[in-house]
C-alpha atoms as a PDB file:
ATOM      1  CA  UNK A   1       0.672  -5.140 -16.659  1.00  0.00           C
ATOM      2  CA  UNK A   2       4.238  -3.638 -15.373  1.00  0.00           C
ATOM      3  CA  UNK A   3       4.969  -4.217 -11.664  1.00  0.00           C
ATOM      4  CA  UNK A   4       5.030  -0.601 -11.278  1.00  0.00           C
ATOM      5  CA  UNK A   5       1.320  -0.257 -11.597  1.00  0.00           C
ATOM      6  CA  UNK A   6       0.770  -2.491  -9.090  1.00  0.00           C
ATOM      7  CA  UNK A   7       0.596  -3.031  -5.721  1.00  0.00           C
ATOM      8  CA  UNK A   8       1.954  -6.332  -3.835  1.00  0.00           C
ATOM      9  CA  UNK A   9      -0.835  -8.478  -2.241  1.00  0.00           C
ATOM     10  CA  UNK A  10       1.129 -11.031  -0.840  1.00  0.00           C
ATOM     11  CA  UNK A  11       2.723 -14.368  -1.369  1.00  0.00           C
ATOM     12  CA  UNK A  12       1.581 -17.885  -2.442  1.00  0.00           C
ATOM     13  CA  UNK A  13       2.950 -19.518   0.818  1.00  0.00           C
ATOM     14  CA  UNK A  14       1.783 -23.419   0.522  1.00  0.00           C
ATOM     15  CA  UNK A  15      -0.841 -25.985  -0.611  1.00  0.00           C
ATOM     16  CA  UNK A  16      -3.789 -26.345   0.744  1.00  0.00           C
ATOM     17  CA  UNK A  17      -5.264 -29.588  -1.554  1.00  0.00           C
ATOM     18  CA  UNK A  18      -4.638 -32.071  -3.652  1.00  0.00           C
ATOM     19  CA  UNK A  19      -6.959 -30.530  -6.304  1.00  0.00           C
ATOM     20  CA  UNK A  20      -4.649 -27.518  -6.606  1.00  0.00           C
ATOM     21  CA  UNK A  21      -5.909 -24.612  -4.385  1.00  0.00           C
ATOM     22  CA  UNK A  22      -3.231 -23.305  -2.795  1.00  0.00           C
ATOM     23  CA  UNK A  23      -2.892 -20.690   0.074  1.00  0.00           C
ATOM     24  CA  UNK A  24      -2.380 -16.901  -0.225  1.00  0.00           C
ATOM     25  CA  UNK A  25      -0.603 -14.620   2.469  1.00  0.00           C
ATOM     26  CA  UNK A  26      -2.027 -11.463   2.403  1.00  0.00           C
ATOM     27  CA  UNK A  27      -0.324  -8.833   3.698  1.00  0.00           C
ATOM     28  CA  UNK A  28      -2.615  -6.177   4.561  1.00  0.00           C
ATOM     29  CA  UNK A  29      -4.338  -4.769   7.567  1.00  0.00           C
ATOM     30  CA  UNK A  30      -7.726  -5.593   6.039  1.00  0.00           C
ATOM     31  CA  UNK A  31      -7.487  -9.083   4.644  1.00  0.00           C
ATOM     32  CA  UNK A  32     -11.224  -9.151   4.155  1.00  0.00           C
ATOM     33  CA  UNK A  33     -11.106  -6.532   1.248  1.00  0.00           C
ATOM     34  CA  UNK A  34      -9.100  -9.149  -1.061  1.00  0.00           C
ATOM     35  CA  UNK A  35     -11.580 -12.305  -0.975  1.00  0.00           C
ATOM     36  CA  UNK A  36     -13.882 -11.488  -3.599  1.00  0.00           C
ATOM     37  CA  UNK A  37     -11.204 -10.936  -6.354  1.00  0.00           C
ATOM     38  CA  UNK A  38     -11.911 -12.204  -9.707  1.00  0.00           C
ATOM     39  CA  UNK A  39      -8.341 -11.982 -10.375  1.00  0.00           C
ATOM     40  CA  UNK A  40      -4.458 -11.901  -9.149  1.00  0.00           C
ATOM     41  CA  UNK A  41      -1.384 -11.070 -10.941  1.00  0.00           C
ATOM     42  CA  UNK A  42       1.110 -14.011 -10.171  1.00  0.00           C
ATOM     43  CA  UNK A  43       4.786 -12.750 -11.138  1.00  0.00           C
ATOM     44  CA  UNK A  44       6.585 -16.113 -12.910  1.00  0.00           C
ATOM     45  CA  UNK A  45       9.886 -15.658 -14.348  1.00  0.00           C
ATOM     46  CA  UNK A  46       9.928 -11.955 -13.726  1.00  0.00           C
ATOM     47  CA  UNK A  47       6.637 -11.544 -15.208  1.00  0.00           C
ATOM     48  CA  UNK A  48       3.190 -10.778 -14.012  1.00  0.00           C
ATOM     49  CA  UNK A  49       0.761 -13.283 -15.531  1.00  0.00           C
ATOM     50  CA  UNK A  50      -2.943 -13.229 -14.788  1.00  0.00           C
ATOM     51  CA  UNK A  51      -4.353 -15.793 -12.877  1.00  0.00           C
ATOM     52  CA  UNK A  52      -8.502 -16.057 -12.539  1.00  0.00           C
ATOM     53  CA  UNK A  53      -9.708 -16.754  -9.445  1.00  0.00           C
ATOM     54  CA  UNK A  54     -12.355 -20.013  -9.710  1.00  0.00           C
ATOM     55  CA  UNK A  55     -12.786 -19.829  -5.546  1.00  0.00           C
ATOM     56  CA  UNK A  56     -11.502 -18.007  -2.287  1.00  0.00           C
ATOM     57  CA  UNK A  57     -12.231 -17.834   1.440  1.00  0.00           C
ATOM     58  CA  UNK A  58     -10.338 -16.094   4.674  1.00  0.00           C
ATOM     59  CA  UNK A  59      -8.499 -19.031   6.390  1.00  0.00           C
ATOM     60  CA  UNK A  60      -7.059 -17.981   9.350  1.00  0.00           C
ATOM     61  CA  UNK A  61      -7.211 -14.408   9.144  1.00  0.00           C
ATOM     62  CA  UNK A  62      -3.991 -13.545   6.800  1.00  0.00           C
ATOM     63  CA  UNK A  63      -4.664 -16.437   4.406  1.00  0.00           C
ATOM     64  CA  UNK A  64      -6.875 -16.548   1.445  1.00  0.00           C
ATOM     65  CA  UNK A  65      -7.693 -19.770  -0.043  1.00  0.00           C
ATOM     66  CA  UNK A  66      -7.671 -19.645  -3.337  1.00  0.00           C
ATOM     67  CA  UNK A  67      -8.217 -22.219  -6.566  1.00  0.00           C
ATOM     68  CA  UNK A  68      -6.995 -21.124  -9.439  1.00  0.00           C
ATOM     69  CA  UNK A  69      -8.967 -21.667 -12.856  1.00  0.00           C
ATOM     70  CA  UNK A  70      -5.713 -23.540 -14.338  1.00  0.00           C
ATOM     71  CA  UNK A  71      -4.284 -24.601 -11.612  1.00  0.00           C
ATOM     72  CA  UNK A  72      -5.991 -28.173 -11.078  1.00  0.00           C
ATOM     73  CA  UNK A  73      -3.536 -30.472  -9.252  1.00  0.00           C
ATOM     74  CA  UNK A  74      -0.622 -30.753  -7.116  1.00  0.00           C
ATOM     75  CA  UNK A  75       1.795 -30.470  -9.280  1.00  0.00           C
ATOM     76  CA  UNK A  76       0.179 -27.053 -10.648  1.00  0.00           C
ATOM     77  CA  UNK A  77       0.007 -25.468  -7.556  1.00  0.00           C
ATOM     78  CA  UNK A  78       4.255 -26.770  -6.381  1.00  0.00           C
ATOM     79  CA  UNK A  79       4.829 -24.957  -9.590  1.00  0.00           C
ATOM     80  CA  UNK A  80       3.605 -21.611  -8.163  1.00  0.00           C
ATOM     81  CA  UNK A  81       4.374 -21.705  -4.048  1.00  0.00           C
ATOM     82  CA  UNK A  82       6.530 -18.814  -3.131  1.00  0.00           C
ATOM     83  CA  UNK A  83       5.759 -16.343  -6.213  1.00  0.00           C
ATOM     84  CA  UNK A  84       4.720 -13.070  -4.858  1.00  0.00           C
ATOM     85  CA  UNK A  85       1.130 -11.530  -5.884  1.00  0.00           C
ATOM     86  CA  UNK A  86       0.140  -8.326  -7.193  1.00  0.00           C
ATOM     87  CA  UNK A  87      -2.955  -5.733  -8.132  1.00  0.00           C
ATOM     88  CA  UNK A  88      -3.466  -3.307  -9.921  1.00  0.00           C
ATOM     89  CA  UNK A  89      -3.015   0.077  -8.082  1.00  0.00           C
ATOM     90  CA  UNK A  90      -6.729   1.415  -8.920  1.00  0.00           C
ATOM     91  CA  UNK A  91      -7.792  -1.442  -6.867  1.00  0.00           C
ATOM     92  CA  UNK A  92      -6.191   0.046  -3.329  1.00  0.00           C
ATOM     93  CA  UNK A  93      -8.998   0.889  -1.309  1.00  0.00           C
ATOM     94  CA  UNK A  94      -9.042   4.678  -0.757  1.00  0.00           C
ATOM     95  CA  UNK A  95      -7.775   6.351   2.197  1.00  0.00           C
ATOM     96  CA  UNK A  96      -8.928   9.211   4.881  1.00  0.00           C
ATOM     97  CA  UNK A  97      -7.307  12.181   6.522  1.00  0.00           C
ATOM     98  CA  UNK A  98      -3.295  12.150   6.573  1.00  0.00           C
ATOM     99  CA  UNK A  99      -3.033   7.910   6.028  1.00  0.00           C
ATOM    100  CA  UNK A 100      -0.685   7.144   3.207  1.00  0.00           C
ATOM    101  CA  UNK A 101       0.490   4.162   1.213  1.00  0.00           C
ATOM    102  CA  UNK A 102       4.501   3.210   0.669  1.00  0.00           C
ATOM    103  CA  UNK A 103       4.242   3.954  -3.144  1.00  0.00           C
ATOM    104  CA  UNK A 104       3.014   7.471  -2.705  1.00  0.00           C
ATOM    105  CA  UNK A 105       6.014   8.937  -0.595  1.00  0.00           C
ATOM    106  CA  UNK A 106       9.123   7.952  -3.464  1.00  0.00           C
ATOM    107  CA  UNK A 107      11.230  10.710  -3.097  1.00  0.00           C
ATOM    108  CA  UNK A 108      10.918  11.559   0.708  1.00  0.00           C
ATOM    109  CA  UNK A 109      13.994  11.541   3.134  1.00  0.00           C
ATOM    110  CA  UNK A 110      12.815  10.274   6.760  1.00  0.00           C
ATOM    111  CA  UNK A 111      14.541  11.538   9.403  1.00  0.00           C
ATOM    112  CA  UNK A 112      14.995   9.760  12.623  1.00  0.00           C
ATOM    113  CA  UNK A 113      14.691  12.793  16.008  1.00  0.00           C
ATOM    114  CA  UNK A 114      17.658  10.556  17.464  1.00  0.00           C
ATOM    115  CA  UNK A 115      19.560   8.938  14.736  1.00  0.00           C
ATOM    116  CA  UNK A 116      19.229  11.434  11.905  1.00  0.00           C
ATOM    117  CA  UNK A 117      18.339  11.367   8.125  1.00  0.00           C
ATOM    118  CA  UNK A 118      18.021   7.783   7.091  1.00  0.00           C
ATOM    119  CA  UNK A 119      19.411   6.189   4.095  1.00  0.00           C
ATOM    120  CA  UNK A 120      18.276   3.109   1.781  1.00  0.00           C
END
């Protein structure tokens, strides 16, 4: 999978256990979509790598946490804190009259009624 079909969840932003689980910031409006997921792409070394979802539950409303199927101890789960986390773009949920996502206006100038066209 290429990041460019996919869509960034969020970030792996700390442990949660001893065991391995590990907590996931979501960064979404609807954080409740995201806990049934049977899978995550994790991107290590500039790679996305699939990682299979064993367990997850809503913590605190932005957090899922999550254990990992191969991610079983401490150690494990130091080894992936910080890496961002992606799906595929098929799995945005779909959206109603003039909404939009970020992806979808590539190409667009914005312009600013004060300041102007804005650059990158």
């Amino acid at each position: 999978m290429h990041k460019k079909e996919c869509f960034y969840l969020g970030k792996i932003a700390r442990k949660f256990s001893f065991k391995g689980e590990v907590l996931l910031f979501l960064d979404t409006d609807e954080p409740e979509l995201y806990q049934n997921l049977e899978s995550v792409f994790v991107e290590l070394n500039k790679s996305l790598v699939p990682f299979f979802i064993e367990n997850a539950n809503l913590h605190k409303g932005d957090f899922l946490r999550v254990r990992f199927e191969d991610v079983t101890n401490e150690q494990e789960a130091d080894d992936i804190i910080g890496c961002e986390v992606y799906l595929p773009l098929k799995m945005l949920p779909k959206l109603e009259g003039n909404k939009f996502y970020f992806h979808e206006v590539i190409g667009f100038e914005i312009e600013d009624q004060r300041l102007g066209i804005l650059e990158k």
